[in-house]
N, C-alpha and C. Protein backbone atom coordinates (compact mmCIF):
# COMPACT_ATOMS: atom_id res chain seq x y z
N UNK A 1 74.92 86.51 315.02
CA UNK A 1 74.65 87.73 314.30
C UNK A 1 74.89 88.94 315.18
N UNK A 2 74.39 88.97 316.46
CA UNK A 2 74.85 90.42 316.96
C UNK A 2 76.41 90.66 317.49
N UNK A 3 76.31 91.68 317.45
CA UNK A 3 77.92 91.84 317.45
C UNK A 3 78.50 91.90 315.93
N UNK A 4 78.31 91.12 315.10
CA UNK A 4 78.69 90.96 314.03
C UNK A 4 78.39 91.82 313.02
N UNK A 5 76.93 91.38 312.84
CA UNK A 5 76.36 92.39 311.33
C UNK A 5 75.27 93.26 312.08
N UNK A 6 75.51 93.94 311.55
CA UNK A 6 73.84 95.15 311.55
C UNK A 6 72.46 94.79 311.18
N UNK A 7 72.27 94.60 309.88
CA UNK A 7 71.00 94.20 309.28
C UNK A 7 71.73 92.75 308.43
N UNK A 8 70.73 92.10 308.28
CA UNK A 8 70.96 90.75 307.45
C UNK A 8 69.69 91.27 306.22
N UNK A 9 70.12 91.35 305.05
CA UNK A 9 69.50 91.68 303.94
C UNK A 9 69.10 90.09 303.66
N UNK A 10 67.56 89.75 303.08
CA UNK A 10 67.92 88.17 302.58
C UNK A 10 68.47 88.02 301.37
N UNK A 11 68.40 89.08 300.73
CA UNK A 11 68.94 88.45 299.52
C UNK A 11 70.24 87.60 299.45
N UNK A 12 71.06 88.65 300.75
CA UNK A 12 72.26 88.00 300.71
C UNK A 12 72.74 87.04 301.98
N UNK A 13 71.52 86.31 302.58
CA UNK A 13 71.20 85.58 303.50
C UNK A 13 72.21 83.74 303.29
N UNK A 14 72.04 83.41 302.38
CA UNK A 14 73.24 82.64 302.30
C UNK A 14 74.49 82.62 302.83
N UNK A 15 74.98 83.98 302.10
CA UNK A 15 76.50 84.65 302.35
C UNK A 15 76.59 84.65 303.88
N UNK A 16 75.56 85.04 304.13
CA UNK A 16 76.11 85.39 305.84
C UNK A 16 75.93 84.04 306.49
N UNK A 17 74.80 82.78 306.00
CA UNK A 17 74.45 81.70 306.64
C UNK A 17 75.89 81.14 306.31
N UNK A 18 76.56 80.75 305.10
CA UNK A 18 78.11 80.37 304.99
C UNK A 18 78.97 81.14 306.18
N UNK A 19 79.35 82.08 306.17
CA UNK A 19 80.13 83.05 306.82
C UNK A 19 79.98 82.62 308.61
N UNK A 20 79.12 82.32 308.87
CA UNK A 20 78.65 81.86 310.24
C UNK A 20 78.93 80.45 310.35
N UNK A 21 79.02 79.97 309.37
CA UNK A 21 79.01 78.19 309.82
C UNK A 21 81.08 78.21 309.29
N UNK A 22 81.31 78.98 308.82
CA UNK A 22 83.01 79.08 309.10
C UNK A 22 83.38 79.57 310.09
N UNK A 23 82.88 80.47 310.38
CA UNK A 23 83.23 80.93 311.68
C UNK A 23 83.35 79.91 312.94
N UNK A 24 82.08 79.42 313.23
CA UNK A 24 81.94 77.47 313.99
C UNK A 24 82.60 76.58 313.29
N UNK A 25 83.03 76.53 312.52
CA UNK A 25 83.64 75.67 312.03
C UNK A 25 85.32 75.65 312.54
N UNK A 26 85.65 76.86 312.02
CA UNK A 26 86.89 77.14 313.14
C UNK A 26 87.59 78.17 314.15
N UNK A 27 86.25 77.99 314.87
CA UNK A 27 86.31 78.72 316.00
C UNK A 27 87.48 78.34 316.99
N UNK A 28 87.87 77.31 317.13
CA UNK A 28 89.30 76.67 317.65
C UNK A 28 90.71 76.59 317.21
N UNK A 29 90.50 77.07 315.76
CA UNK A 29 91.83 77.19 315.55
C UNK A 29 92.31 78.33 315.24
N UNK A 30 93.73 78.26 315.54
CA UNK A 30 94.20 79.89 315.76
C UNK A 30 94.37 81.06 315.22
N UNK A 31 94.46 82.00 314.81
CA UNK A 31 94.13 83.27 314.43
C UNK A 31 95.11 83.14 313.43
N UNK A 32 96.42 83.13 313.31
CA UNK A 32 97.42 83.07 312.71
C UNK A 32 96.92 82.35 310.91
N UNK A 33 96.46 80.63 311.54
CA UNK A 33 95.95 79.72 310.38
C UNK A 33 94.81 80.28 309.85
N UNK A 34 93.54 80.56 310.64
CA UNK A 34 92.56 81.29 309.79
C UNK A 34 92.63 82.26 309.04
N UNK A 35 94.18 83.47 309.34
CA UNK A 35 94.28 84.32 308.68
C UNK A 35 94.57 83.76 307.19
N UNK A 36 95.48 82.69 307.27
CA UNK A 36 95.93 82.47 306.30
C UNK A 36 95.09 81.54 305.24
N UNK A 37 94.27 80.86 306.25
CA UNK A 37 93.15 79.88 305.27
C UNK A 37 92.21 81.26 304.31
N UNK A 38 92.04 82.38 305.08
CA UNK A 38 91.42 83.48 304.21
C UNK A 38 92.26 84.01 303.39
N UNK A 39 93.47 84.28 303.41
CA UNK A 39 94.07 84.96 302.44
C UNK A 39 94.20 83.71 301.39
N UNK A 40 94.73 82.62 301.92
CA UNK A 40 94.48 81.56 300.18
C UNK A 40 93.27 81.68 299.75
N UNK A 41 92.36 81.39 299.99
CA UNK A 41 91.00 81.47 299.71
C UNK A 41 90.75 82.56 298.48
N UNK A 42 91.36 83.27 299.06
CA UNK A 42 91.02 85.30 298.47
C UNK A 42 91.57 84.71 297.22
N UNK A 43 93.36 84.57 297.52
CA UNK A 43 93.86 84.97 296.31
C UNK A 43 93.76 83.12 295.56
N UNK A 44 92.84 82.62 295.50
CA UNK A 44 92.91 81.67 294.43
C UNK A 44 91.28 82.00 293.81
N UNK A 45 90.52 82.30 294.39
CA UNK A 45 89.05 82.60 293.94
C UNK A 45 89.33 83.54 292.86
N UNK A 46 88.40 83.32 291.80
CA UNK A 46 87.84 84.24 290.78
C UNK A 46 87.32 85.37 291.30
N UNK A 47 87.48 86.27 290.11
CA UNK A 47 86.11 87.68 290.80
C UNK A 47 85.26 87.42 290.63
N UNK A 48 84.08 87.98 291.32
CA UNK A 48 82.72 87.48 291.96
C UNK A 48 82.12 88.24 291.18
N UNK A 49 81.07 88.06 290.47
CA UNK A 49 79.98 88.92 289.77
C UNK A 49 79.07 89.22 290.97
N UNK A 50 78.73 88.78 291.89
CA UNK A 50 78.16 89.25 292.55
C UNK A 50 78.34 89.72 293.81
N UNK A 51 79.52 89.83 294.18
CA UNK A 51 80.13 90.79 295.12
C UNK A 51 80.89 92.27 294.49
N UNK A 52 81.34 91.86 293.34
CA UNK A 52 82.13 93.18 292.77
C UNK A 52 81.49 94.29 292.75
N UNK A 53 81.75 95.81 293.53
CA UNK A 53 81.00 96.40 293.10
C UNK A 53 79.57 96.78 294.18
N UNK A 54 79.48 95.66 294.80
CA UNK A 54 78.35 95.96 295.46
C UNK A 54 77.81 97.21 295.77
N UNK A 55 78.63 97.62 296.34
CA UNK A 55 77.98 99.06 297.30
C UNK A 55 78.02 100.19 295.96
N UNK A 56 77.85 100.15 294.90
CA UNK A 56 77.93 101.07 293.57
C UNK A 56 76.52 101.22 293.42
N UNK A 57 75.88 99.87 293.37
CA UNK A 57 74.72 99.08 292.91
C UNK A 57 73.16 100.06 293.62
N UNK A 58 72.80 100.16 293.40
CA UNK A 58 71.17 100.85 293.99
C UNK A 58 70.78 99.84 294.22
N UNK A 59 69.49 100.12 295.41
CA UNK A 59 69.02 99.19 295.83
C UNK A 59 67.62 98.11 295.39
């Protein structure tokens, strides 16, 4: 977490617990492939009801 995020909200404590265990997960492989394992990722996923928008949202 430091270095990384600022505050960890829990609501969205999952998201970041996922986000961290990819990160270890492939921490060894190279920048190039992870870029690209994220961009498939992106563009085959649905839109997110609960990311869309976020920062619009009150708290």
């Amino acid at each position: 977490m430091i270095g990384i995020h600022h505050h960890i909200a829990g609501k969205y404590l999952d998201a970041y617990a996922a986000e961290m265990a990819w990160r270890e997960d492939t921490r060894r492989v190279a920048n190039g492939t992870q870029f690209a394992m994220t961009v498939a990722a992106a563009m085959t996923a649905h839109q997110s009801d609960r990311w869309c928008g976020y920062w619009q949202r009150s708290a």
